[in-house]
C-alpha atoms as a PDB file:
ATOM      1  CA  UNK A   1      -3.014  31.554  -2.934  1.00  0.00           C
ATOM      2  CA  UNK A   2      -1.744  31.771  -6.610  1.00  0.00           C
ATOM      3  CA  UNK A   3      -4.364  31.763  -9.075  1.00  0.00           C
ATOM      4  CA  UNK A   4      -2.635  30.031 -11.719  1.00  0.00           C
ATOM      5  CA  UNK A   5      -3.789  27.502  -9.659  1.00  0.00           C
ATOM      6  CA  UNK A   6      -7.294  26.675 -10.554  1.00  0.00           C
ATOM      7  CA  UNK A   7      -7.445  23.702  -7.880  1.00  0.00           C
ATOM      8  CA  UNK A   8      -7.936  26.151  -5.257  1.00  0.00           C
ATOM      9  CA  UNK A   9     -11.871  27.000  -5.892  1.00  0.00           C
ATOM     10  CA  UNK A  10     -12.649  23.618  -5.785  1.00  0.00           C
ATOM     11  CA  UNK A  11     -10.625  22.667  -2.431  1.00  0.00           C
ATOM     12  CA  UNK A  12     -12.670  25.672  -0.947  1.00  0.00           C
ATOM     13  CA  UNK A  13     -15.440  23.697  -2.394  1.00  0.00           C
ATOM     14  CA  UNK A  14     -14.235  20.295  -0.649  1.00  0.00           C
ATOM     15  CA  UNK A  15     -13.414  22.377   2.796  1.00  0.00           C
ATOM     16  CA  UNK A  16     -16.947  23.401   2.870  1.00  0.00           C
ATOM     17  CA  UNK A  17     -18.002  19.861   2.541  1.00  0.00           C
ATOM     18  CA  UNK A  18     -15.897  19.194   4.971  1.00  0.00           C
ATOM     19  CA  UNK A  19     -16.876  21.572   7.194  1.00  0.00           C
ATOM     20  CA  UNK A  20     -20.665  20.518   7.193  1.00  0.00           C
ATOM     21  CA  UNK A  21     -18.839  16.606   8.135  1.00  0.00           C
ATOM     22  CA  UNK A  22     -16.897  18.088  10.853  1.00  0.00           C
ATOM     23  CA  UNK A  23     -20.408  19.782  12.354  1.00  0.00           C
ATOM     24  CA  UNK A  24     -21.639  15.489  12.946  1.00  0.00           C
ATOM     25  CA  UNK A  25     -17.911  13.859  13.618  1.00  0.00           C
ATOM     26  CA  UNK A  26     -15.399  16.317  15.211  1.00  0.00           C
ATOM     27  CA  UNK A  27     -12.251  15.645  14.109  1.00  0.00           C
ATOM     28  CA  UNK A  28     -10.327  13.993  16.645  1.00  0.00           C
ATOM     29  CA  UNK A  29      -7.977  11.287  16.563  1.00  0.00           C
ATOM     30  CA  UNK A  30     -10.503   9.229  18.489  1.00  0.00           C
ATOM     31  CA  UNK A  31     -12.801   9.274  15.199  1.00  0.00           C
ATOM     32  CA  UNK A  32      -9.881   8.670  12.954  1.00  0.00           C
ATOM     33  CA  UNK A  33     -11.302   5.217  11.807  1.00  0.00           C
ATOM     34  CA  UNK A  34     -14.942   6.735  11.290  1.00  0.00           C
ATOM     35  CA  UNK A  35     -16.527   6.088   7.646  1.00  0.00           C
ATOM     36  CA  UNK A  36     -18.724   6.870   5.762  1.00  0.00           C
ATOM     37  CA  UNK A  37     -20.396   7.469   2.212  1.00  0.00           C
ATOM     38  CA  UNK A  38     -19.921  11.393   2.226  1.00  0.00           C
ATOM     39  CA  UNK A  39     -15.927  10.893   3.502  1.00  0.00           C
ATOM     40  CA  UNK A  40     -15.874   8.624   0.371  1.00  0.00           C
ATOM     41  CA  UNK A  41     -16.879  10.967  -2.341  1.00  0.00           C
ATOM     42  CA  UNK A  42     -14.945  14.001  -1.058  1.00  0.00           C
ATOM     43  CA  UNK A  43     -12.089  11.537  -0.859  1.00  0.00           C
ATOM     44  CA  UNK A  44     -12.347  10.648  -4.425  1.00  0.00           C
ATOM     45  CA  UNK A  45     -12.992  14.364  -5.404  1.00  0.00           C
ATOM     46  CA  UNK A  46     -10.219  15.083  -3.507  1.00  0.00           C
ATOM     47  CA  UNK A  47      -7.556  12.596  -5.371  1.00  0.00           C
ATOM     48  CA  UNK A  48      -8.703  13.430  -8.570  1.00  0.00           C
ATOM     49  CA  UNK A  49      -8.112  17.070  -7.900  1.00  0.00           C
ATOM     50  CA  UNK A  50      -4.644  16.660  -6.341  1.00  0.00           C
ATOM     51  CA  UNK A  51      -3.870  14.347  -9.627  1.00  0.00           C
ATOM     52  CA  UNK A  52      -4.662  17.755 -11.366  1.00  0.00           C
ATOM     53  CA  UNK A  53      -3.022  19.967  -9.432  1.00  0.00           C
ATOM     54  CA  UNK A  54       0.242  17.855  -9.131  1.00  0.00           C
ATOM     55  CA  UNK A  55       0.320  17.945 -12.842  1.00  0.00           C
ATOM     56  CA  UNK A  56      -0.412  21.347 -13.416  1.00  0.00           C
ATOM     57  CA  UNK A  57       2.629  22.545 -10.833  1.00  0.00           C
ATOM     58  CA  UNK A  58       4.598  20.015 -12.626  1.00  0.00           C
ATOM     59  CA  UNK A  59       4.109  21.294 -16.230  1.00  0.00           C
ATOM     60  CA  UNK A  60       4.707  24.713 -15.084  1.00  0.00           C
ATOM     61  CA  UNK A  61       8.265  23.804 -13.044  1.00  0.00           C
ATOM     62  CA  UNK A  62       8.800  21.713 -16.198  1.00  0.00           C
ATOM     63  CA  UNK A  63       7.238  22.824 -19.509  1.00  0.00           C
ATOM     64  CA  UNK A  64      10.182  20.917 -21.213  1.00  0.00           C
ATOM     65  CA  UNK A  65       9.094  17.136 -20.571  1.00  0.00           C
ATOM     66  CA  UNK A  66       6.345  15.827 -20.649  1.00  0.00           C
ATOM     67  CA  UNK A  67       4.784  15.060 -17.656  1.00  0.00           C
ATOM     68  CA  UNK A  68       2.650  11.643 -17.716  1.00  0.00           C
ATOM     69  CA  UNK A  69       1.837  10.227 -14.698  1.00  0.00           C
ATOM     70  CA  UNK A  70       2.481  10.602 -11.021  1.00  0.00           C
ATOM     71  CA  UNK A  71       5.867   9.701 -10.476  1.00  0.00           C
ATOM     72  CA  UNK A  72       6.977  12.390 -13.295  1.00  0.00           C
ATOM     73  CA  UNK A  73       5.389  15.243 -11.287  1.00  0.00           C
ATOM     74  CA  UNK A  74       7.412  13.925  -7.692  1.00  0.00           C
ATOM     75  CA  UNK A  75      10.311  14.168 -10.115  1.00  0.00           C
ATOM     76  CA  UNK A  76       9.706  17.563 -11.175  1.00  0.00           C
ATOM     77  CA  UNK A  77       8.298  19.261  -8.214  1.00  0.00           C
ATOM     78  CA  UNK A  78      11.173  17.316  -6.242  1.00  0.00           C
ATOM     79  CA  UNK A  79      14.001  18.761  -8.006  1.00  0.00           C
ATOM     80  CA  UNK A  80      12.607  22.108  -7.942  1.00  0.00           C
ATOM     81  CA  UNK A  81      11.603  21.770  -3.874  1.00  0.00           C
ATOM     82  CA  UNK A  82      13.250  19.243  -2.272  1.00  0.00           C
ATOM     83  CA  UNK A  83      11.343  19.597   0.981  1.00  0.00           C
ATOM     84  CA  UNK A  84       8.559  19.329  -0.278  1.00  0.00           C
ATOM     85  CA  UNK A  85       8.083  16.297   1.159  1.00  0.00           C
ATOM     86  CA  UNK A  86       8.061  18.026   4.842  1.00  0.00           C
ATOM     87  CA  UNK A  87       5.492  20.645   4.171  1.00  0.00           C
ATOM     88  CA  UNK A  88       2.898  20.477   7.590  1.00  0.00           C
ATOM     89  CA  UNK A  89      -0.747  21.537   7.261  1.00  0.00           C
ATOM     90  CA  UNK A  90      -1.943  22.295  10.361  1.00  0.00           C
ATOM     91  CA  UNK A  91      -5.871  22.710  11.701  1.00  0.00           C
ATOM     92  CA  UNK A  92      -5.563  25.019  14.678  1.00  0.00           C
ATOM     93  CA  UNK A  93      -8.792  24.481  15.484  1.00  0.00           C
ATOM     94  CA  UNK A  94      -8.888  20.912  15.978  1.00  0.00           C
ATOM     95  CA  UNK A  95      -5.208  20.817  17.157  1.00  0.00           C
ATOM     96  CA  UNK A  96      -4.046  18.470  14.191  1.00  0.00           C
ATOM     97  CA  UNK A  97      -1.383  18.389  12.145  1.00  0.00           C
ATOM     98  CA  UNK A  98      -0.562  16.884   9.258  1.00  0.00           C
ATOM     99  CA  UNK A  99       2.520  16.226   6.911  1.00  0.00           C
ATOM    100  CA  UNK A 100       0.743  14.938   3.710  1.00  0.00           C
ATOM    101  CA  UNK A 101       3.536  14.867   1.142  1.00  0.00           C
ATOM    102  CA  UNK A 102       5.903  13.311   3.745  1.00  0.00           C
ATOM    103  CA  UNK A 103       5.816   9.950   1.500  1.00  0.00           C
ATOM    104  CA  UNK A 104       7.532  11.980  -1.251  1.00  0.00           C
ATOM    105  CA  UNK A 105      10.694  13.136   1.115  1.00  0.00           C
ATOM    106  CA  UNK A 106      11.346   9.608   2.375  1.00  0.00           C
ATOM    107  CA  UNK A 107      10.937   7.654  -1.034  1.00  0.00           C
ATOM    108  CA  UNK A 108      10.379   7.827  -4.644  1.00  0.00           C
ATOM    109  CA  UNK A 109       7.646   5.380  -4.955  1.00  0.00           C
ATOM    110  CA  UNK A 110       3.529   6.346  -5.721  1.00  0.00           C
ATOM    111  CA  UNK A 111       2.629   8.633  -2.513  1.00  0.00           C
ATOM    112  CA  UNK A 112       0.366   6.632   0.079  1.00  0.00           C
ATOM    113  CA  UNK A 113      -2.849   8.617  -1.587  1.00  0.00           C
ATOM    114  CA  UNK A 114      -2.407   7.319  -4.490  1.00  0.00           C
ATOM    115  CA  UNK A 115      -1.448   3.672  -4.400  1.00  0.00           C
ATOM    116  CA  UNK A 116      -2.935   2.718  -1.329  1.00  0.00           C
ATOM    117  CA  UNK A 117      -6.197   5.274  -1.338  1.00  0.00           C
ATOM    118  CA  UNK A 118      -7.588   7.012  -4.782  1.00  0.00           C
ATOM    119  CA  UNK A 119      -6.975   3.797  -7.273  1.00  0.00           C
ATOM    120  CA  UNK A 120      -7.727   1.173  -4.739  1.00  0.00           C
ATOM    121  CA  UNK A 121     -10.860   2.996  -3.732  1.00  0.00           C
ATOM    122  CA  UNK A 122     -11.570   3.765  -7.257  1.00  0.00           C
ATOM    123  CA  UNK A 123     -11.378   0.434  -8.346  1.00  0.00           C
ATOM    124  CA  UNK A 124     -12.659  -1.519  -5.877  1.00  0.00           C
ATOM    125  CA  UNK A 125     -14.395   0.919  -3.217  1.00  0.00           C
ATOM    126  CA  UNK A 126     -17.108  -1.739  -1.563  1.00  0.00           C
ATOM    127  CA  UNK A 127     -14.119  -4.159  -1.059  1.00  0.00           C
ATOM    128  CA  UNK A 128     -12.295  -1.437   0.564  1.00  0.00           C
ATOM    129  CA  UNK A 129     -15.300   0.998   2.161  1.00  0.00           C
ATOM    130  CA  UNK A 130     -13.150   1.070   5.697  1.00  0.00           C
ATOM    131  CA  UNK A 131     -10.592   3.270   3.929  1.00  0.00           C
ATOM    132  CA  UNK A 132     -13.044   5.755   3.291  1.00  0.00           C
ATOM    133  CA  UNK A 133     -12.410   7.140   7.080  1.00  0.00           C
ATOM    134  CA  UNK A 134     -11.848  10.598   9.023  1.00  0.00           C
ATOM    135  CA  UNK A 135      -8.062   9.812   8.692  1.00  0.00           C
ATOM    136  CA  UNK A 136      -7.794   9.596   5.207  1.00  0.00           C
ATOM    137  CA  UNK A 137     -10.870  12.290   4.296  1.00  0.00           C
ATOM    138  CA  UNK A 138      -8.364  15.116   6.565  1.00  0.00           C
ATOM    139  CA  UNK A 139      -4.966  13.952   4.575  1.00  0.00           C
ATOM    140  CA  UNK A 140      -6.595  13.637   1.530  1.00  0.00           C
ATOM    141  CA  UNK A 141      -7.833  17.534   1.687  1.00  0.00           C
ATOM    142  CA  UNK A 142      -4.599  18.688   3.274  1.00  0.00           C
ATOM    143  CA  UNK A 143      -2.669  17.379  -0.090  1.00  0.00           C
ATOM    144  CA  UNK A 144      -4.974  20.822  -1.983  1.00  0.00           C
ATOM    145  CA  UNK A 145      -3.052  23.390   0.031  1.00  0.00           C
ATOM    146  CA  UNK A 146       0.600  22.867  -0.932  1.00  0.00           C
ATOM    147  CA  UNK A 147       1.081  25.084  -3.740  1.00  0.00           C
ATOM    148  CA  UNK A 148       0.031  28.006  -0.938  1.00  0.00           C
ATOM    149  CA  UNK A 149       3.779  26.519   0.853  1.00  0.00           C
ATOM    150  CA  UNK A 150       5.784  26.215  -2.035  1.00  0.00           C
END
C-alpha cells in the first residue's frame, strides 16, 4: 500500500471492526440483508473516508483543477484509469467477491455509495435503518482498498 495514502490506517481500523462483526454474522450471502447499529457507523465511517480518499487520489492525478465534489474525482481518476471501474476485491476467506467501483465503468452519474447509501443514510438514517445491512457494510469497506489496484 502507498503511504501517500493516509486512508489506509484507518480502513485497517474499519477491517478490524469488521472483523469483530464477522466473529457474530459470517458473511454469507444468506446474511446479506442483516442490520444493525454497528454495520451503520462503520458504514458511515466508511463513506466519509472513501469521500477523502477519492479526493486525495484525485488532487494528486490532477493538481491542476480543482477538484470539488464527487463527480470531479470519477472524472479525474477516470481519465487517468479507465478500468477503474472493474477493479474486484475479493475475500478468500468467505468466498466473496466484490466489484465496488463497477458503477463508475458503466456510467458517469454519483456511484451507488454515495447517492443511494452515505447521504441518504446521513440524512435520514432511521427512515432508512434497513440499508445499514451486511451487503452494503462489505461494499462499503471494499471501496478503501483501490488505490492498492491502481
Amino acid at each position: 500500500m502507498n503511504s501517500n495514502y493516509p486512508h489506509w490506517n484507518f480502513f485497517r481500523i474499519l477491517e478490524s471492526d469488521l472483523e469483530k462483526c464477522f466473529r457474530y454474522i459470517e458473511p454469507t450471502k444468506s446474511h446479506y440483508s442483516v442490520f444493525s447499529d454497528e454495520f451503520g457507523k462503520i458504514i458511515l465511517l466508511a463513506c466519509s473516508e472513501i469521500e477523502n480518499a477519492l479526493k486525495t487520489l484525485a488532487r494528486d492525478i490532477t493538481p491542476e483543477i480543482n477538484i470539488g465534489g464527487i463527480k470531479d474525482c470519477r472524472e479525474s481518476i477516470i481519465r487517468k484509469y479507465p478500468k477503474f471501474g472493474l477493479i474486484k476485491i475479493s475475500l478468500p476467506r468467505y468466498g466473496i467477491v466484490v466489484q465496488p467501483w463497477e458503477s463508475w465503468y458503466e456510467n458517469d452519474t454519483a456511484p451507488d455509495w454515495w447517492s443511494n447509501g452515505y447521504n441518504v443514510v446521513k440524512h435520514d438514517r432511521v427512515r432508512v435503518f434497513k440499508i445499514l445491512c451486511q451487503r452494503e457494510l462489505i461494499s462499503r469497506c471494499a471501496h478503501l482498498v483501490f488505490p492498492q489496484n491502481v
